[in-house]
Protein backbone atom coordinates (compact mmCIF):
# COMPACT_ATOMS: atom_id res chain seq x y z
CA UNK A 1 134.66 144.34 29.79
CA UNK A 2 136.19 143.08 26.69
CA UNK A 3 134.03 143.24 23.55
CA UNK A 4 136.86 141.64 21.56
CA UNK A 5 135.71 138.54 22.41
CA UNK A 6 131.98 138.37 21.44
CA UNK A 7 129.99 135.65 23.26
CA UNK A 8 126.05 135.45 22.40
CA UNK A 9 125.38 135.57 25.99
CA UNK A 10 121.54 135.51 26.70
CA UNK A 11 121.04 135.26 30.41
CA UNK A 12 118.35 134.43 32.42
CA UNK A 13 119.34 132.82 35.57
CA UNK A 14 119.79 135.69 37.05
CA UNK A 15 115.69 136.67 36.55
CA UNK A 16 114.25 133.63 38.23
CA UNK A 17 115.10 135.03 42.00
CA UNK A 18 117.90 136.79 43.66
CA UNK A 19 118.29 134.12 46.45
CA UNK A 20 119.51 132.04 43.65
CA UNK A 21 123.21 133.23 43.45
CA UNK A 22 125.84 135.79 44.49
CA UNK A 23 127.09 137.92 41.91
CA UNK A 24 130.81 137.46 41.71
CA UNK A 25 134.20 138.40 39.66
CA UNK A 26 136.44 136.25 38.82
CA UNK A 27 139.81 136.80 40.51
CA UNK A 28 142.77 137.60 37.85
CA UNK A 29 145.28 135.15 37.25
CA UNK A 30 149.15 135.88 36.86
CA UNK A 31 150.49 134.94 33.61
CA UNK A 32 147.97 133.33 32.16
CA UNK A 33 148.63 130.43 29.55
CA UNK A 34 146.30 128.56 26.68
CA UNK A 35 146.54 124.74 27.11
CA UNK A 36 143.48 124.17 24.53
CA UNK A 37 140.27 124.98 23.08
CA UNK A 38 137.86 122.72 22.06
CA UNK A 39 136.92 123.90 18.71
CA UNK A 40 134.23 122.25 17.52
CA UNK A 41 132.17 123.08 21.33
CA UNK A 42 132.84 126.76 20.56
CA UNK A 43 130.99 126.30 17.05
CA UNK A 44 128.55 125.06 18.59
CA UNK A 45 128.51 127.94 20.44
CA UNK A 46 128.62 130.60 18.23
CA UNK A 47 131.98 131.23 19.45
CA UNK A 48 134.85 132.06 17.44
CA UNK A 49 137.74 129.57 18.38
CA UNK A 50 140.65 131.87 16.91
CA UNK A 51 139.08 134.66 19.26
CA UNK A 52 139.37 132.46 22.07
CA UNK A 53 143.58 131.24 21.02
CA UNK A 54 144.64 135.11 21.28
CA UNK A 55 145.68 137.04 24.01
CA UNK A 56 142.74 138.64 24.63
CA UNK A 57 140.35 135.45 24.79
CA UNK A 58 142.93 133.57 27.11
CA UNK A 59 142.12 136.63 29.38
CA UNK A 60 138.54 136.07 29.42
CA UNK A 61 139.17 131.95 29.68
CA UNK A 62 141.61 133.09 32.71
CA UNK A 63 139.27 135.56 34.38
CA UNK A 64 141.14 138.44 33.89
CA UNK A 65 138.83 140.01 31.95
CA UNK A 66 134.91 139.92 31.62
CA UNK A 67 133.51 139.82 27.71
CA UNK A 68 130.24 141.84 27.26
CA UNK A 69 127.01 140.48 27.56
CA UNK A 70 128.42 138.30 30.29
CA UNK A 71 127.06 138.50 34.18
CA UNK A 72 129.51 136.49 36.67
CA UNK A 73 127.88 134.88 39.82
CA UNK A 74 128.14 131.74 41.91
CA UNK A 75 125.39 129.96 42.90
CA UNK A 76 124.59 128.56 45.93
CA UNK A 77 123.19 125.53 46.89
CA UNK A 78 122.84 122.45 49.63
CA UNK A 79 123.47 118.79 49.73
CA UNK A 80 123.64 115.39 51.19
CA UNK A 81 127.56 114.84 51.14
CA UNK A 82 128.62 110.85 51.93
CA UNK A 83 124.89 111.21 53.00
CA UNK A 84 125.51 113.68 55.52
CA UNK A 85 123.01 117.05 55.59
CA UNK A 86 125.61 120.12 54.55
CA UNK A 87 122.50 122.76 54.53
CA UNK A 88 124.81 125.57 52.65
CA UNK A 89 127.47 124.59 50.00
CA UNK A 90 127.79 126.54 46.68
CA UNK A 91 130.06 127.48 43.68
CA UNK A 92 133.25 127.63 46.03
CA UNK A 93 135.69 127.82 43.43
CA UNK A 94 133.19 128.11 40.20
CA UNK A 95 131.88 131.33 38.30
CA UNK A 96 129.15 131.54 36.07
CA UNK A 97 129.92 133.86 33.16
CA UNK A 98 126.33 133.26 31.54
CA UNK A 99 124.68 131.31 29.47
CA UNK A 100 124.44 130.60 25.59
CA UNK A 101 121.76 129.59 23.12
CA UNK A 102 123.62 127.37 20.54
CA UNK A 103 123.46 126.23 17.04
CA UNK A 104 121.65 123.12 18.43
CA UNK A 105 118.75 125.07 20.04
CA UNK A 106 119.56 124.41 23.66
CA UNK A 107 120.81 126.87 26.31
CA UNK A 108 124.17 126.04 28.30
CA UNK A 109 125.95 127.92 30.85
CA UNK A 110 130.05 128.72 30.71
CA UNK A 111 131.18 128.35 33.99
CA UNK A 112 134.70 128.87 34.97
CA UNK A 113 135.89 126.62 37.32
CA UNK A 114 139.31 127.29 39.55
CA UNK A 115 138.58 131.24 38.98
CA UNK A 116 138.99 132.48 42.61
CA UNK A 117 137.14 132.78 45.86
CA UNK A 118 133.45 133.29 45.98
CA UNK A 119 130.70 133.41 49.08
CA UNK A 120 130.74 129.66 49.44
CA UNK A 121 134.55 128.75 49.23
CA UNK A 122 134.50 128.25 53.08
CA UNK A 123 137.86 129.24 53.13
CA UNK A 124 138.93 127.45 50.30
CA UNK A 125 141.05 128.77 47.84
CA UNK A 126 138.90 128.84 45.07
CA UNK A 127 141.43 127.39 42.89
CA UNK A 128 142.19 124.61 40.97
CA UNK A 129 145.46 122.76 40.33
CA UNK A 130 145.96 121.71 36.77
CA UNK A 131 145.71 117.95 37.65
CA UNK A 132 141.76 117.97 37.96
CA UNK A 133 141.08 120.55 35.12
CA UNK A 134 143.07 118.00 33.04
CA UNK A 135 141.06 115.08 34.22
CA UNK A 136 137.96 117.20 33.62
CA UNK A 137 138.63 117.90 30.20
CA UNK A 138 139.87 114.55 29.23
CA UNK A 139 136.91 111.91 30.99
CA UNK A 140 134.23 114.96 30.48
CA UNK A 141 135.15 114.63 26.57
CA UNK A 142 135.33 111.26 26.22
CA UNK A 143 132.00 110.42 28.00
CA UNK A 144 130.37 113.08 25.15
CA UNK A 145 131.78 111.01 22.35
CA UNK A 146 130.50 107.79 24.28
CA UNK A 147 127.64 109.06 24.02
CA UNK A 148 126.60 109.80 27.76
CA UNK A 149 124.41 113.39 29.10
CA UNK A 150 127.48 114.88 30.53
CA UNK A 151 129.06 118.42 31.14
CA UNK A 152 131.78 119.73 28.53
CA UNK A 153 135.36 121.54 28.71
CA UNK A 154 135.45 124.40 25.97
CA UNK A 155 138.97 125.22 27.26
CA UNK A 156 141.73 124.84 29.80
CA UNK A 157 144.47 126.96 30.75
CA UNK A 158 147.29 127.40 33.14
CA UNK A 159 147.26 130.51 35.52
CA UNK A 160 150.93 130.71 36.12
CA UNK A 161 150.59 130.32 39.81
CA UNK A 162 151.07 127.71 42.15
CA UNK A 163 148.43 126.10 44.28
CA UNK A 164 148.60 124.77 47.83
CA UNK A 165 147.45 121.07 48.82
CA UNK A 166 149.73 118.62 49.99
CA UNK A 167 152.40 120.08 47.69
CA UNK A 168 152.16 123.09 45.46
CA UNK A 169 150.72 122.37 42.04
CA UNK A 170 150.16 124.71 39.17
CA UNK A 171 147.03 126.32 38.71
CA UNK A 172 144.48 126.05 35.76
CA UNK A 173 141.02 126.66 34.95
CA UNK A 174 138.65 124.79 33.01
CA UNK A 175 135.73 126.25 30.71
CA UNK A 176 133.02 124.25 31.68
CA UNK A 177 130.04 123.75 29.38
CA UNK A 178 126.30 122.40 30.88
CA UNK A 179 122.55 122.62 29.59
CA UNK A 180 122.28 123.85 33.42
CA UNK A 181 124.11 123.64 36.46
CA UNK A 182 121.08 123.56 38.61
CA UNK A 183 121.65 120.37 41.80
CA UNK A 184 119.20 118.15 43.53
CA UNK A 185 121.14 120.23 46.09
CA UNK A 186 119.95 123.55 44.65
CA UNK A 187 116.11 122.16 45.66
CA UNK A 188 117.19 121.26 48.86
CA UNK A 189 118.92 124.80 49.77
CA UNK A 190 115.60 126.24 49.29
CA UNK A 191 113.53 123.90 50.59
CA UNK A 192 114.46 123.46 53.82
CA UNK A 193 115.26 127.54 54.42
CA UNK A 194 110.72 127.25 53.57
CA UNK A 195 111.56 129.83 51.02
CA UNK A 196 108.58 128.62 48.86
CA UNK A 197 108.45 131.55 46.54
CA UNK A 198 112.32 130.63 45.26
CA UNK A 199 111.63 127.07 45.17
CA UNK A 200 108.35 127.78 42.80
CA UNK A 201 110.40 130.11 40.71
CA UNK A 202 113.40 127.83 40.75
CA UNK A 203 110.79 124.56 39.87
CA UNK A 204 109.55 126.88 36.94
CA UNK A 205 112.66 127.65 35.30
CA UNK A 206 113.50 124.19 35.14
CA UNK A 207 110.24 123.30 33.75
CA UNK A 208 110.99 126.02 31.13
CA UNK A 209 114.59 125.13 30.25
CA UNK A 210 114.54 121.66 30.29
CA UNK A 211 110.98 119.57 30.58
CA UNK A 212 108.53 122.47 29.02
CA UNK A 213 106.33 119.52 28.50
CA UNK A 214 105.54 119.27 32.01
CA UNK A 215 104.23 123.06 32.25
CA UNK A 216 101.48 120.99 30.11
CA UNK A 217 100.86 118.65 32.80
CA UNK A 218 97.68 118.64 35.47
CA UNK A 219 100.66 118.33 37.91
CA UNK A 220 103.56 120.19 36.48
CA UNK A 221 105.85 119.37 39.64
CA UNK A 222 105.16 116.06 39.99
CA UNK A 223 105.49 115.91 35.86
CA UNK A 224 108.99 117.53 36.58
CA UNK A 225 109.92 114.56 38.93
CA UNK A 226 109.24 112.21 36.88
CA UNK A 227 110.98 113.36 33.91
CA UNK A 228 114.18 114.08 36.06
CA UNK A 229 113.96 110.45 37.64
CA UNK A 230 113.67 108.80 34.08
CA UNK A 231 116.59 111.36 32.61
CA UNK A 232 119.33 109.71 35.73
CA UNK A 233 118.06 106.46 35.27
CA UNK A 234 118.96 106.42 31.79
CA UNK A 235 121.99 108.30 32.83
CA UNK A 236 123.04 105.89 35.68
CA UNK A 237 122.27 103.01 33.21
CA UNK A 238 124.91 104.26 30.62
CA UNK A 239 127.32 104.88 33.34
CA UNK A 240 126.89 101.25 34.65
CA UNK A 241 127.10 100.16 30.79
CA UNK A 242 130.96 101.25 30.25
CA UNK A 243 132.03 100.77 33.83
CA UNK A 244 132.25 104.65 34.75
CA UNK A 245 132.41 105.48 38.99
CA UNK A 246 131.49 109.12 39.49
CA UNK A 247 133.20 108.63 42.88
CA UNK A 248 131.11 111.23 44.61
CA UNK A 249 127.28 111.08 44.44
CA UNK A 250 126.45 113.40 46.23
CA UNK A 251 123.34 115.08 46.05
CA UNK A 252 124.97 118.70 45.33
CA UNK A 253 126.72 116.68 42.48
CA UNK A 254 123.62 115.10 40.91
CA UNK A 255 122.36 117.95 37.73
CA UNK A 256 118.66 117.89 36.73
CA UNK A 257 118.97 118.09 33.95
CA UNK A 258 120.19 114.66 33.70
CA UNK A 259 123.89 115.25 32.64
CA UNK A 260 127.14 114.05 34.58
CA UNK A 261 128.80 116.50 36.16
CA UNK A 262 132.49 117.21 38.86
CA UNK A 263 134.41 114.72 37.52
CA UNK A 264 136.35 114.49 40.67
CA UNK A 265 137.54 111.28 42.22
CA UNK A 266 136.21 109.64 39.27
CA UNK A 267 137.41 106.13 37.33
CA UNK A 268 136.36 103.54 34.67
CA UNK A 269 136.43 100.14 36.02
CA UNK A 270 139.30 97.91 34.64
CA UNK A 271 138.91 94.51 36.31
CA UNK A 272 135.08 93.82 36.35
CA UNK A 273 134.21 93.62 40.25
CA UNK A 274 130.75 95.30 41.17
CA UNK A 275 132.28 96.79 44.44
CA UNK A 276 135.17 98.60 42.89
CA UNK A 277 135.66 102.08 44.38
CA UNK A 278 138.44 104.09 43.36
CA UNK A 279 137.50 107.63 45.58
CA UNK A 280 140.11 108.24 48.06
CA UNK A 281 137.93 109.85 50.27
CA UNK A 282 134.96 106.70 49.99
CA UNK A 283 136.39 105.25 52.75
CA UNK A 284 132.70 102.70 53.47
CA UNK A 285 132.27 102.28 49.51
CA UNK A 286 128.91 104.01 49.72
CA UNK A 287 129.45 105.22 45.86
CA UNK A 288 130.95 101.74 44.28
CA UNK A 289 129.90 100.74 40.70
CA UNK A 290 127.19 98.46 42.25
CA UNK A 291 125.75 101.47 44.63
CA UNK A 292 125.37 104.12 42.15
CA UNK A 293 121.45 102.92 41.00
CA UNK A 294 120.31 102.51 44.28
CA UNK A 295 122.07 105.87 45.31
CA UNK A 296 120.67 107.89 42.49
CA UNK A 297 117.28 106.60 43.93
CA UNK A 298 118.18 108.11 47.33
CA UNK A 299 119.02 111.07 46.31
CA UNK A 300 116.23 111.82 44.08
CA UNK A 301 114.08 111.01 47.07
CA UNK A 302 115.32 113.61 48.30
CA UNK A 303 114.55 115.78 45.44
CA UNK A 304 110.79 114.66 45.74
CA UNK A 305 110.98 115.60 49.37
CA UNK A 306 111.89 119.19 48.00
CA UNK A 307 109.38 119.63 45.83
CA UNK A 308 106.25 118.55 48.36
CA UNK A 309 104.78 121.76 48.81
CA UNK A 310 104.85 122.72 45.79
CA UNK A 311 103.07 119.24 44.32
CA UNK A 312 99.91 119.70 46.74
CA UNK A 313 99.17 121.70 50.03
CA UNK A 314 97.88 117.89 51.56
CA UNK A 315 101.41 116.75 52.36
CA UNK A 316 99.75 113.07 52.80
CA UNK A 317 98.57 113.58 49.13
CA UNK A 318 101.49 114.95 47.96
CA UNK A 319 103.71 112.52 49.31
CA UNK A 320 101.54 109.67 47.44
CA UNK A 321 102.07 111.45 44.26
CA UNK A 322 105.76 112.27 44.40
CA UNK A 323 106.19 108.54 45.64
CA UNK A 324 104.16 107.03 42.02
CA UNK A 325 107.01 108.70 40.42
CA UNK A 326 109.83 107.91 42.35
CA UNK A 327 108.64 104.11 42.75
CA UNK A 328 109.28 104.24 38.41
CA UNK A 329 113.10 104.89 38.83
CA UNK A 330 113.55 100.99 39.20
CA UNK A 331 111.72 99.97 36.55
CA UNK A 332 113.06 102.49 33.92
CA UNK A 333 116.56 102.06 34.83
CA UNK A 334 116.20 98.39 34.40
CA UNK A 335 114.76 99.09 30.86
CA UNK A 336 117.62 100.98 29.89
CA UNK A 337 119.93 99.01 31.27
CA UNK A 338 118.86 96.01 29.88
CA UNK A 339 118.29 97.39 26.08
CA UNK A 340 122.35 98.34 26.86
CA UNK A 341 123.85 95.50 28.10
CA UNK A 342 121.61 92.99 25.22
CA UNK A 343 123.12 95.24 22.80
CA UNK A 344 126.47 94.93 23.85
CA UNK A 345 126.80 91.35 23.37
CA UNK A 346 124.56 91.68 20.07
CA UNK A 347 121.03 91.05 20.87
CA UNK A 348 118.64 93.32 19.52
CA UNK A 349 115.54 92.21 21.55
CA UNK A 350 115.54 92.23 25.48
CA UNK A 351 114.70 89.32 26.71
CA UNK A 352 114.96 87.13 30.14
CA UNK A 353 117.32 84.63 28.04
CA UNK A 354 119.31 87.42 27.53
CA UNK A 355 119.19 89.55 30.34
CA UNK A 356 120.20 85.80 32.09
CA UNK A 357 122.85 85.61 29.64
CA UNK A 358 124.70 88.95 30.55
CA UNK A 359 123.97 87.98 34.15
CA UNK A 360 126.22 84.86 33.33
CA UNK A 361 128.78 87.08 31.47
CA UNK A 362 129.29 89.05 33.90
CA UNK A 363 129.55 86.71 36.87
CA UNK A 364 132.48 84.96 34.73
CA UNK A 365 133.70 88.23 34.31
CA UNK A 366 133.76 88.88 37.73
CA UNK A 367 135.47 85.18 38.67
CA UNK A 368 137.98 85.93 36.59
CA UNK A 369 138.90 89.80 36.72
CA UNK A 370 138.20 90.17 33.19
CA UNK A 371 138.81 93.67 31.46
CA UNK A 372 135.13 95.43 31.23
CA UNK A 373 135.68 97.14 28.23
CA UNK A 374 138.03 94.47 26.40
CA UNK A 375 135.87 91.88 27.47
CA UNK A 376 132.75 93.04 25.42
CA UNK A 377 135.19 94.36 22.63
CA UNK A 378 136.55 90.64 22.51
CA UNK A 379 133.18 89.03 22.01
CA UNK A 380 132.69 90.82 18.65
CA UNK A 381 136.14 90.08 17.25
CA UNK A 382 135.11 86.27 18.04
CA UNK A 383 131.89 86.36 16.36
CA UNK A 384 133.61 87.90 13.14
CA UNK A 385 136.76 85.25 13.45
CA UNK A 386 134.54 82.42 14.14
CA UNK A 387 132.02 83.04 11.28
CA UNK A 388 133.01 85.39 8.64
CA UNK A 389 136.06 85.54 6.39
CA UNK A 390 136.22 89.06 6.23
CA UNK A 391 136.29 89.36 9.76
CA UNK A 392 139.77 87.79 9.88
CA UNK A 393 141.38 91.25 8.41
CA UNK A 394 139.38 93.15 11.17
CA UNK A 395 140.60 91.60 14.52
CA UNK A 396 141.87 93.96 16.68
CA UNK A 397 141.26 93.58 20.57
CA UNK A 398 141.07 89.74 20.27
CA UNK A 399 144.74 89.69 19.38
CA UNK A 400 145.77 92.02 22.21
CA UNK A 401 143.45 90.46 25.23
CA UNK A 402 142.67 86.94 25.77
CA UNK A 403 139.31 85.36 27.80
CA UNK A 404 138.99 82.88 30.35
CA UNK A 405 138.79 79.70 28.67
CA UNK A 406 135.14 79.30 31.04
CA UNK A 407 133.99 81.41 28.44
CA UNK A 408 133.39 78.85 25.84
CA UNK A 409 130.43 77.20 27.33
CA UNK A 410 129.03 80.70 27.71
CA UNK A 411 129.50 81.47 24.12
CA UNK A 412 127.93 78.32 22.79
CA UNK A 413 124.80 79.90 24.87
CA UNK A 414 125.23 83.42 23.28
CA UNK A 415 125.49 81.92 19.69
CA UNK A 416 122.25 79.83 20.11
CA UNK A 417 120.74 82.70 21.74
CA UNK A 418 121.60 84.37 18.48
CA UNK A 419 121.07 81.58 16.00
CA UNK A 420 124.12 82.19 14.44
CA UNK A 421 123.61 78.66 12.33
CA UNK A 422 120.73 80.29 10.61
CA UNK A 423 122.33 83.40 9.33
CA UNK A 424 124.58 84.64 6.45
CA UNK A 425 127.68 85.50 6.66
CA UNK A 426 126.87 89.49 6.23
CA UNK A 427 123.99 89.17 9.41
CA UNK A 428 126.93 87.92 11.35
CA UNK A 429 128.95 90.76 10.55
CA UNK A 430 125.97 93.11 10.73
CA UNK A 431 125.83 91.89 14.22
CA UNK A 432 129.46 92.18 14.99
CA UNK A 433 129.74 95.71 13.64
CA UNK A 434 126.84 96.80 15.77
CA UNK A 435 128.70 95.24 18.82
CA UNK A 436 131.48 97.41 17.99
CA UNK A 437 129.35 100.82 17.93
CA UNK A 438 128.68 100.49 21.79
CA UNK A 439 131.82 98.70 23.02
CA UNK A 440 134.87 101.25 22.94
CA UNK A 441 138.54 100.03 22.23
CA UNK A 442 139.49 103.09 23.74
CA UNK A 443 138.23 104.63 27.34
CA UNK A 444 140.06 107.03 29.89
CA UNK A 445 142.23 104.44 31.44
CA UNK A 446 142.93 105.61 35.38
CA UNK A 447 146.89 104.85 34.51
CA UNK A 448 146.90 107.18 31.38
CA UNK A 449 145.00 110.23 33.03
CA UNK A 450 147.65 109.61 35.85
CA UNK A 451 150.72 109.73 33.22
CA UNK A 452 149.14 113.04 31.47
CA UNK A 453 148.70 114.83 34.75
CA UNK A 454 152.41 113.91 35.88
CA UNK A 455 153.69 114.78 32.47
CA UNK A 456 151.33 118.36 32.53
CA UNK A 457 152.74 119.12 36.53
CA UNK A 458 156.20 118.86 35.18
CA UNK A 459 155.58 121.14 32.18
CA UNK A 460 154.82 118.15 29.49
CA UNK A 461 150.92 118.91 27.97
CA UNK A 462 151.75 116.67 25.19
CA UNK A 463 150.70 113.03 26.52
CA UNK A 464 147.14 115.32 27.22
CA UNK A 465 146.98 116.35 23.99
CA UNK A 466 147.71 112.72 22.78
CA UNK A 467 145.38 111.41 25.59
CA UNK A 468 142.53 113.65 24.17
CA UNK A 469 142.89 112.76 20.79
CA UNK A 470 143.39 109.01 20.84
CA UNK A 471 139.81 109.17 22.91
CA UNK A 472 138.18 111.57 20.24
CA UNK A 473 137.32 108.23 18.39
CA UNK A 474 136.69 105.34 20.77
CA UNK A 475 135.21 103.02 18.90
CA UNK A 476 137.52 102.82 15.77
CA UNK A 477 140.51 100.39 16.66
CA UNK A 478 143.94 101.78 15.37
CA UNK A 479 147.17 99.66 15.52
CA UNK A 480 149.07 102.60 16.28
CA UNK A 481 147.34 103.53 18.98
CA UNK A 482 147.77 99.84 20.75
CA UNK A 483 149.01 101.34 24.32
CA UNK A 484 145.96 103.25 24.98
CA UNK A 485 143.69 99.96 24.63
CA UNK A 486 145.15 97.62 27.25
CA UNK A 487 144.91 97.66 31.30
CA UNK A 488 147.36 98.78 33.32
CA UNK A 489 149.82 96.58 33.90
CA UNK A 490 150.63 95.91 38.02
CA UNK A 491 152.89 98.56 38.62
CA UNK A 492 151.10 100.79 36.67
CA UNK A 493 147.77 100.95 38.47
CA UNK A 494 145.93 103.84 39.70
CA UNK A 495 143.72 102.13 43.18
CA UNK A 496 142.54 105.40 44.19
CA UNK A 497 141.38 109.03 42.94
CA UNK A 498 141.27 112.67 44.49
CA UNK A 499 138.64 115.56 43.70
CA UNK A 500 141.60 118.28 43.72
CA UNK A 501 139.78 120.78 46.53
């Protein structure tokens, strides 16, 4: 133990049932190395960042050594991988230290990820190289300051080893941060081993840590489903609304919480195309940008199928009920997405004018390989240049990216749509500034993640640093800062991704 490092661990996991998990050390590390703390997480936290940049809290970051009040385990779970039945996965190279009520009121586990073998490496290593915990950190960050349910990094470091895959890499781990790391796939483990009295206190602990409401409900289970389903379709709905590809959908990577989580062979779209996959190891495109509502469907079906017996002993009747609240995942992912897109291009009221009108958009988009984040970003510059003197000092992206010139009959539409002839000047600009808080300048660009992994395997953490900061604040254009906003250029693009196990 080390009680130099005080974590307000407050663990209860490890109550709900032992079937749950596997209690596990981490393995030690060589010469372990800081790479960074995320400071403003470990507030959050009530965790000392200083602690954590000293000797003694790299140990605990590295696994060497165990701070009190922590428990380590893995937990084990199933899943549907590439929509194949794997009916035992688990934390193969992932150890949760415990978990921590925060300043905000909500309880997150610290999981350290790369720490060593556990029960369900399957012969894995149970290591990381420093390329993914890098990627990790970087896209898991961003996504938090876009605003999307996603898992955190509280820390990375290097483990002064090497680690085999088709070259030897060096090793890191990453502090990962989540209101819960409880799968679809942790349902399914249960469920289809009939161990009913685990799945009810598994169902229950959800209920308590994340959708207490539904231990109101007549039905708390089927109240449970349907709060899940509506937290990943607004999920899935964000995703689709910046162009992010998880890459890997699997069910064991789908939280219930509703957050995003394994940022493995993950991407943000460049070139708007709906089928874009950038996983190396999607080889049928099963988890492109355009398949990842309907797949978040199919895997929560599967979720429902879980939680049958626990819903109503008449499986007939139970499957009715589970079914009401599975058909809703269409309809409230369409409401989010909708109320995202309209707002991107300005419109504060949903409509079918303007649902039709981002339809359009993007189809031009799409005919022309236009940038998915520039293009939005674009259309508010234009709307300040075209109608607002003081909009002329605050071009940024319009000067850097130019549209199709097909575009112009679509935004004749868009300023009708908007009745741009009836407002003032300051409307317009209201308009244009509210354009600009949900349309980033700045995203994880595939090419830039690349170029800070490179420049980390060959000893250079700088560009990461750089990387992490520029992203910190995506929405505020900064001249200086020009690089990080535009594509890749040819010979700089990144076509595929790799999940680093």
């Amino acid at each position: 133990m080390n009680p130099a490092v005080k974590i307000p661990f407050d663990n209860t996991y490890l109550n709900v049932a032992d079937a749950l998990f596997s209690k596990q050390l981490p393995t030690a590390v060589e010469h372990p190395g800081l790479i960074r703390i995320n400071e403003a997480l470990a507030e959050l936290l009530f965790i000392d960042p200083e602690q954590l940049r000293g000797a003694e809290g790299v140990a605990v970051l590295a696994g060497n050594a165990i701070p009190a009040g922590a428990e380590p385990i893995a937990t084990v779970y199933a899943g549907h991988q590439f929509g194949n039945w794997n009916p035992q996965l688990g934390d193969g190279r992932a150890i949760l230290l415990g978990e921590v009520v925060a300043k905000d009121g909500y309880r997150y586990d610290l999981q350290l990820k790369g720490a060593g073998q556990t029960p369900y490496s399957r012969m894995g290593d149970g290591r990381s190289p420093l390329g993914p915990v890098l990627r990790e950190y970087i896209v898991s960050e961003a996504m938090a300051v876009l605003g999307v349910p996603t898992t955190r990094s509280l820390a990375a470091v290097t483990t002064g080893e090497k680690v085999a895959r088709d070259q030897f890499l060096p090793g890191a781990i990453l502090t990962r941060v989540a209101r819960s790391h409880i799968r679809v796939g942790t349902f399914q483990y249960f469920s289809a081993r009939q161990d009913l009295d685990s799945l009810t206190r598994l169902a229950d602990h959800v209920i308590s840590r994340h959708y207490p409401e539904a231990g109101q409900a007549a039905n708390p289970y089927v109240s449970l489903l349907s709060q899940v389903v509506e937290a990943q379709a607004k999920l899935i709905a964000q995703w689709q609304s910046i162009g992010f590809i998880h890459g890997v959908m699997n069910t064991d990577n789908m939280l219930v919480s509703g957050e995003t989580v394994d940022y493995g062979p993950c991407a943000f779209m460049e070139n708007y195309d709906p089928e874009t996959v950038f996983s190396s190891i999607d080889h049928a495109g099963r988890y492109a940008y355009s398949n990842q509502p309907p797949i978040a469907h199919w895997n929560l079906a599967w979720l429902a199928q879980s939680l049958l017996p626990l819903v109503d002993s008449d499986e007939t009747k139970a499957i009715q009920l589970v079914q009401e609240a599975l058909d809703n995942f269409k309809e409230q992912f369409l409401y989010h997405y909708n109320q995202r897109m309209c707002a991107k291009i300005g419109v504060a009221q949903v409509s079918e004018e303007a649902n039709e009108l981002v339809a359009e958009l993007l189809a031009i988009m799409a005919k022309h390989q236009v940038d998915f984040t520039l293009g939005f970003r674009v259309l508010a510059e234009w709307l300040f240049w075209d109608r607002t003197e003081q909009g002329k000092s605050a071009i940024d992206a319009a000067s850097l990216y130019t549209l199709p010139d097909e575009m112009q009959g679509w935004v004749r539409r868009w300023h009708e749509l908007l009745a741009l002839t009836q407002r003032t000047a300051e409307d317009i600009a209201a308009i244009a500034r509210g354009m600009h808080a949900c349309n980033p300048v700045f995203i994880p660009r595939n090419h830039q993640i690349e170029f800070a992994i490179q420049a980390g395997n060959a000893g250079d953490l700088e560009p990461f640093h750089r990387l992490v900061e520029v992203l910190s604040t995506p929405f505020e254009f900064d001249a200086q800062k020009l690089d990080y906003a535009m594509p890749a250029t040819p010979d700089q693009r990144v076509l595929r991704t790799f999940c680093g196990t």
